[in-house]
PDB file of N, CA and C in Angstrom:
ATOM      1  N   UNK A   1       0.846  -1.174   0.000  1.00  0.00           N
ATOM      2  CA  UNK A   1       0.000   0.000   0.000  1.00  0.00           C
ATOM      3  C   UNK A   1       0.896   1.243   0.000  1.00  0.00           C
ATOM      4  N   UNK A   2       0.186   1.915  -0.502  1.00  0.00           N
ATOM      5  CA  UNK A   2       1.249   3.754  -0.655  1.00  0.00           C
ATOM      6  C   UNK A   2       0.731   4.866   0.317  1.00  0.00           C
ATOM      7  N   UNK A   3       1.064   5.639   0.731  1.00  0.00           N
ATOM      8  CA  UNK A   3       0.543   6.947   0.902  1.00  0.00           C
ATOM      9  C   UNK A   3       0.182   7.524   0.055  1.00  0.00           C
ATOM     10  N   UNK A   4      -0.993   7.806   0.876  1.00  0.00           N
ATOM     11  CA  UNK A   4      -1.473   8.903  -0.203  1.00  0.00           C
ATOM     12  C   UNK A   4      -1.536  10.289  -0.197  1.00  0.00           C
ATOM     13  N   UNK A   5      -0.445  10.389   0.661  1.00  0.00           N
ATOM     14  CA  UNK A   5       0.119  12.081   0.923  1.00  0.00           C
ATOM     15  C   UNK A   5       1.313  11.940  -0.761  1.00  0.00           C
ATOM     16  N   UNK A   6       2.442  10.872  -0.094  1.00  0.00           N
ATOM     17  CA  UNK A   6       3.623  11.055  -0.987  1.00  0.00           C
ATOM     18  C   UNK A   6       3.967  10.187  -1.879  1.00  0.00           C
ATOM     19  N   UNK A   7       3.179   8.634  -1.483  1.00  0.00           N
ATOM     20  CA  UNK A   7       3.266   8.130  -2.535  1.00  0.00           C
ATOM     21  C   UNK A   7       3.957   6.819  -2.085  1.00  0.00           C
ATOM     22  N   UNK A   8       5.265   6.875  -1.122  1.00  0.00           N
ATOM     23  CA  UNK A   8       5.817   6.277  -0.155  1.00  0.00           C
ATOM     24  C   UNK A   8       5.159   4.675   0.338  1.00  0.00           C
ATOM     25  N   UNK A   9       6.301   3.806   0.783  1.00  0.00           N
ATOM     26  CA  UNK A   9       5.354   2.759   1.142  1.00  0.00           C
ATOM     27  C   UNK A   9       4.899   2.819   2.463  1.00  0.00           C
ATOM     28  N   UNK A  10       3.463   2.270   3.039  1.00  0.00           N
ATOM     29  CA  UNK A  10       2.984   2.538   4.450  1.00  0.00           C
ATOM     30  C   UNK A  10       3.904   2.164   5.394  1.00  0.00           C
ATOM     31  N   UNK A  11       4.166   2.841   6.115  1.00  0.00           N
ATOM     32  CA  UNK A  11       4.141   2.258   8.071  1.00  0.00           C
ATOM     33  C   UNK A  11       3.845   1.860   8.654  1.00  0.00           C
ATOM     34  N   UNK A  12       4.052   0.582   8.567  1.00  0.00           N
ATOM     35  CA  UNK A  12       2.549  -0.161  10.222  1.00  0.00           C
ATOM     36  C   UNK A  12       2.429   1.081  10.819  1.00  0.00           C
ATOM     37  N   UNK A  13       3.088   1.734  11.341  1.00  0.00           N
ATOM     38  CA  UNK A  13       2.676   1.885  13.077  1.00  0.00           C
ATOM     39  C   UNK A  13       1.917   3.665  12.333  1.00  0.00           C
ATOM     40  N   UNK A  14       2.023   4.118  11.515  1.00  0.00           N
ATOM     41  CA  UNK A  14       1.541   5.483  10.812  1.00  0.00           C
ATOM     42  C   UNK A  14       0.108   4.955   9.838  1.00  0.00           C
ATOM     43  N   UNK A  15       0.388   3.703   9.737  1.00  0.00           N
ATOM     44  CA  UNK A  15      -0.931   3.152   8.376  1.00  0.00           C
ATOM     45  C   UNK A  15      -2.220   3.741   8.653  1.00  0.00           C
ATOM     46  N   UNK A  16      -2.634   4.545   7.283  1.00  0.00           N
ATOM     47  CA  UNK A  16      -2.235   4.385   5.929  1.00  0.00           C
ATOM     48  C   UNK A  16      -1.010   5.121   5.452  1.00  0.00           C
ATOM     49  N   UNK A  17      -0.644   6.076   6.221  1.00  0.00           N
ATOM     50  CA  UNK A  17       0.900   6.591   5.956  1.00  0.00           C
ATOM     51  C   UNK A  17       2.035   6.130   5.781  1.00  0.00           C
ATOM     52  N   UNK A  18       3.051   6.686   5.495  1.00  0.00           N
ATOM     53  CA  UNK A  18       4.252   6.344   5.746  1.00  0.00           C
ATOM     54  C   UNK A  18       5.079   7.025   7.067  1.00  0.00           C
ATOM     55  N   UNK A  19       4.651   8.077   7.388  1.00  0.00           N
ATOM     56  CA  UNK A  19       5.141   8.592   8.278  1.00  0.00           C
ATOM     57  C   UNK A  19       4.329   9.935   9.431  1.00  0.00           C
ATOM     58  N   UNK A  20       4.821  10.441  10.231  1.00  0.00           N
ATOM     59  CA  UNK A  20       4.375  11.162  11.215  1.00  0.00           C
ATOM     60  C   UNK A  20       4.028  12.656  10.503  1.00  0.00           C
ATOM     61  N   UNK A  21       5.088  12.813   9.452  1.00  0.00           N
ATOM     62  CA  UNK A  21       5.225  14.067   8.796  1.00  0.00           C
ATOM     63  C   UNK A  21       3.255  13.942   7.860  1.00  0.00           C
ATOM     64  N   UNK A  22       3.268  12.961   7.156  1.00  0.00           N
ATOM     65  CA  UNK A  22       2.296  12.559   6.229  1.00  0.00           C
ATOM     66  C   UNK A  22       0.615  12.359   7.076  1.00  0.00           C
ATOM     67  N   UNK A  23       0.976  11.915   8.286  1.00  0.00           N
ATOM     68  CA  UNK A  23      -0.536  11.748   9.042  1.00  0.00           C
ATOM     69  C   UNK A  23      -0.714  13.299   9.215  1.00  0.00           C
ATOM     70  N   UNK A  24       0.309  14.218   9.819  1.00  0.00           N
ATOM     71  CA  UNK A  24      -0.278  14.990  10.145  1.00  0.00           C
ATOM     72  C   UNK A  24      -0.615  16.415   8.813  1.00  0.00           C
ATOM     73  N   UNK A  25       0.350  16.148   7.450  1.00  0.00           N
ATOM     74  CA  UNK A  25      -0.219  17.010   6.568  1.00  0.00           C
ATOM     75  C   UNK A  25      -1.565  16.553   6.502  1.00  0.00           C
ATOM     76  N   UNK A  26      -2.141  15.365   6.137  1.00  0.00           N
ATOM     77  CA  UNK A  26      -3.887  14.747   6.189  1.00  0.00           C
ATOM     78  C   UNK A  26      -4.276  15.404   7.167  1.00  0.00           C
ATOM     79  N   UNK A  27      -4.181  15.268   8.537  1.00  0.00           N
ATOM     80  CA  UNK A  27      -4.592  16.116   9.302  1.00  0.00           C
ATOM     81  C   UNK A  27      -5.063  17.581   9.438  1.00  0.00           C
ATOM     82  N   UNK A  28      -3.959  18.178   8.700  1.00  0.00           N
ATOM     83  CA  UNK A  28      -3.852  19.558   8.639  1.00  0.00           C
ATOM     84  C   UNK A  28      -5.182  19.658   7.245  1.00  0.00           C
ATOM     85  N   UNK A  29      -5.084  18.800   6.646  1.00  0.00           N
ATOM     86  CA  UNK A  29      -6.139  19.181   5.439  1.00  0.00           C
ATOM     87  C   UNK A  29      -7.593  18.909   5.826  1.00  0.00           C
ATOM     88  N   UNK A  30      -7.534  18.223   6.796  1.00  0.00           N
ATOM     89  CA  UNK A  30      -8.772  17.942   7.435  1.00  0.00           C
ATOM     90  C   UNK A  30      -9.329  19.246   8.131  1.00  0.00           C
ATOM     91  N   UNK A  31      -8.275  19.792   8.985  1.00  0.00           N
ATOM     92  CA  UNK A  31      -8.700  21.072   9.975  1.00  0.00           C
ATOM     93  C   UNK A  31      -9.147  21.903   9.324  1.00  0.00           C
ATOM     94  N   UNK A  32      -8.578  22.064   8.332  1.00  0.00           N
ATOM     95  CA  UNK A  32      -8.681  23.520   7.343  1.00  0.00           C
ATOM     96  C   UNK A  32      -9.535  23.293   6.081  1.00  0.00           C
ATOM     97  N   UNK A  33     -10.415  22.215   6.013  1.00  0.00           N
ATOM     98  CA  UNK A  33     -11.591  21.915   5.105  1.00  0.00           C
ATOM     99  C   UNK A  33     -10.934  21.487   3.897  1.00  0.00           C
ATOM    100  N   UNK A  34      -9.680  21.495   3.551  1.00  0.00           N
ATOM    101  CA  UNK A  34      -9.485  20.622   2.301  1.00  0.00           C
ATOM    102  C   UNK A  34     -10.262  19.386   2.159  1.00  0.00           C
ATOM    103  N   UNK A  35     -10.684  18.577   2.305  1.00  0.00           N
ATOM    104  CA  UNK A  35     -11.534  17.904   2.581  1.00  0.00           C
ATOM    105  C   UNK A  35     -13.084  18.012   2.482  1.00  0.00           C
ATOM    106  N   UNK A  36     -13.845  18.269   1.471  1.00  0.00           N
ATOM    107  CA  UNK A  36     -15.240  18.018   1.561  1.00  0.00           C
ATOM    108  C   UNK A  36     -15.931  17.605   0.378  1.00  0.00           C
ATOM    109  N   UNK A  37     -17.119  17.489   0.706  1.00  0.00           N
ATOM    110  CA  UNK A  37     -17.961  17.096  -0.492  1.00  0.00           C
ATOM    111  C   UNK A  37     -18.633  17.717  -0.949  1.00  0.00           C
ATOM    112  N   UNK A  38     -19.006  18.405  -2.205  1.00  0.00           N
ATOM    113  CA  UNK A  38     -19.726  19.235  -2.638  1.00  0.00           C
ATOM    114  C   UNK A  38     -21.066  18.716  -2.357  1.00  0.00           C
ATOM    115  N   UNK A  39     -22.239  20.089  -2.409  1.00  0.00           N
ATOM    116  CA  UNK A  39     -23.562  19.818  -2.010  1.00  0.00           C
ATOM    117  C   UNK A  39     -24.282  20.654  -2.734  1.00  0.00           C
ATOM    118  N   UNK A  40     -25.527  20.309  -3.432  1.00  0.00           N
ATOM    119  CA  UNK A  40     -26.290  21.162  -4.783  1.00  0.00           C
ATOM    120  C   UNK A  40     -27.828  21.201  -3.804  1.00  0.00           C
ATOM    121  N   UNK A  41     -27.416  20.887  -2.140  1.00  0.00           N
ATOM    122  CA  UNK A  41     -28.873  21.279  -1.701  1.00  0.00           C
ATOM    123  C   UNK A  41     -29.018  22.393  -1.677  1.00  0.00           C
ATOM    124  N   UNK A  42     -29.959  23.354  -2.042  1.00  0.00           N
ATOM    125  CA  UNK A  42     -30.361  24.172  -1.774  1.00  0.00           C
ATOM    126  C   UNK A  42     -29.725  25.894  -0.995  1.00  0.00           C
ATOM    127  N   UNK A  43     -30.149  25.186   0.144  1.00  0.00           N
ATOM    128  CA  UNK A  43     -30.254  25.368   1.648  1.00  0.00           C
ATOM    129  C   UNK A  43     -28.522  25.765   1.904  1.00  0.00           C
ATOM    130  N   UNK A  44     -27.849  24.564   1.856  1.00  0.00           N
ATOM    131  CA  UNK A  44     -26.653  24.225   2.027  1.00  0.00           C
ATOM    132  C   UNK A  44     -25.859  26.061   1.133  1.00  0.00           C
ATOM    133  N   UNK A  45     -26.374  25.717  -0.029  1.00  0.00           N
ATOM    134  CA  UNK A  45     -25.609  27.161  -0.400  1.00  0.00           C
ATOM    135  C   UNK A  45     -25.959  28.289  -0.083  1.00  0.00           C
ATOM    136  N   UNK A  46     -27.123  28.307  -0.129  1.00  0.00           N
ATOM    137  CA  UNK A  46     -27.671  29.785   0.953  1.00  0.00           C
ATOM    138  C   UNK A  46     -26.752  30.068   1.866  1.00  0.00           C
ATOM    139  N   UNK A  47     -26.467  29.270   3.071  1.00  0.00           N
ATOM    140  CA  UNK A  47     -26.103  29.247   3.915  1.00  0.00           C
ATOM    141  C   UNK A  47     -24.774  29.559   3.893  1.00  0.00           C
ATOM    142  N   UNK A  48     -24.046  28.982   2.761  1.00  0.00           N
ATOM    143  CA  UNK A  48     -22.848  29.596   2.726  1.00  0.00           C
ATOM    144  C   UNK A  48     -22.481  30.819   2.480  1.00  0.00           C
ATOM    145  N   UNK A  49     -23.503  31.040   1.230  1.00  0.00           N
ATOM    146  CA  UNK A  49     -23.190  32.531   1.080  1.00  0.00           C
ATOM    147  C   UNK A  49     -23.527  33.385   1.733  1.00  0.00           C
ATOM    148  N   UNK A  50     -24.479  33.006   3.056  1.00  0.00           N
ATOM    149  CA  UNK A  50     -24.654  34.189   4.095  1.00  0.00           C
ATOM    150  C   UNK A  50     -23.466  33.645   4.663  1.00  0.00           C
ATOM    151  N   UNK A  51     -22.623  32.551   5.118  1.00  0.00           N
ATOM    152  CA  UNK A  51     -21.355  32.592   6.264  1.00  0.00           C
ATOM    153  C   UNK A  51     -20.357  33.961   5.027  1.00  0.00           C
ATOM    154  N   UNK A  52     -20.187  33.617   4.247  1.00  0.00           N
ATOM    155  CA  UNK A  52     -18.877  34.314   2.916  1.00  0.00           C
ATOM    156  C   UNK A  52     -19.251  36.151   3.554  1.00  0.00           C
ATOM    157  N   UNK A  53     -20.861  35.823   3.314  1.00  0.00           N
ATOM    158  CA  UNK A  53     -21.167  37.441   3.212  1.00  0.00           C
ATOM    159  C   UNK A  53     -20.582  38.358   4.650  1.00  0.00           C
ATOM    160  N   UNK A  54     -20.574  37.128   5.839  1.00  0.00           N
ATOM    161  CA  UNK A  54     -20.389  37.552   7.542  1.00  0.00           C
ATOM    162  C   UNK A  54     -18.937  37.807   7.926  1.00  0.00           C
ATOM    163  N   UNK A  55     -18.152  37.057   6.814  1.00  0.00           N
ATOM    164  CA  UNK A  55     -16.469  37.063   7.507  1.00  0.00           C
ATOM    165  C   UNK A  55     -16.510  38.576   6.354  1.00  0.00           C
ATOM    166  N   UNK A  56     -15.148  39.206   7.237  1.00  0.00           N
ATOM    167  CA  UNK A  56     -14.647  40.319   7.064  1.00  0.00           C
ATOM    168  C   UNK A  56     -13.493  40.428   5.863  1.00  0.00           C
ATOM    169  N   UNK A  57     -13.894  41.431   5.275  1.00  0.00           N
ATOM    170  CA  UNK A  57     -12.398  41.258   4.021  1.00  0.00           C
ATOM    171  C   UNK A  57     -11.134  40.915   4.285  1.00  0.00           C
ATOM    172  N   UNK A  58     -10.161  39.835   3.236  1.00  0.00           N
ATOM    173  CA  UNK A  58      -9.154  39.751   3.375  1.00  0.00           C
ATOM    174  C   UNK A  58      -8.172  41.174   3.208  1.00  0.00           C
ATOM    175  N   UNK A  59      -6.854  41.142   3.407  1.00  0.00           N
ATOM    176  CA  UNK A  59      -5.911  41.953   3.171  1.00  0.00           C
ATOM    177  C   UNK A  59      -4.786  41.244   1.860  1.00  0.00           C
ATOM    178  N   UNK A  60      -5.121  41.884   0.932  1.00  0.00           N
ATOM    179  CA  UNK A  60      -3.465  41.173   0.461  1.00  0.00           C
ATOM    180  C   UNK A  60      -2.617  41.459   0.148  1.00  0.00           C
TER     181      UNK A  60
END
């Protein structure tokens, strides 16, 4: 089996990883919503675009 961060072969003791570095980039993509599933309910987008409309402008 590979990672599927790097590609690498797994770690028992990290599996499905290869390593500590690799669980926790997954991790990190988890915290920060890389991770989701798109949704065509309705509702669901409303909702977002009132959260988009509530946060405050970026700076760049």
């Amino acid at each position: 089996m590979s990672c599927p961060i790097c590609g690498e072969t797994t770690d028992q003791s990290y599996r499905p990883f290869c390593s500590k570095r690799c669980a926790d980039i997954d991790l990190g993509k988890w915290l920060n919503g890389g991770y989701s599933v798109p949704s065509e309910d309705q509702e669901d987008l409303e909702n977002a675009l009132e959260d988009a409309e509530k946060r405050p402008p970026t700076e760049h």
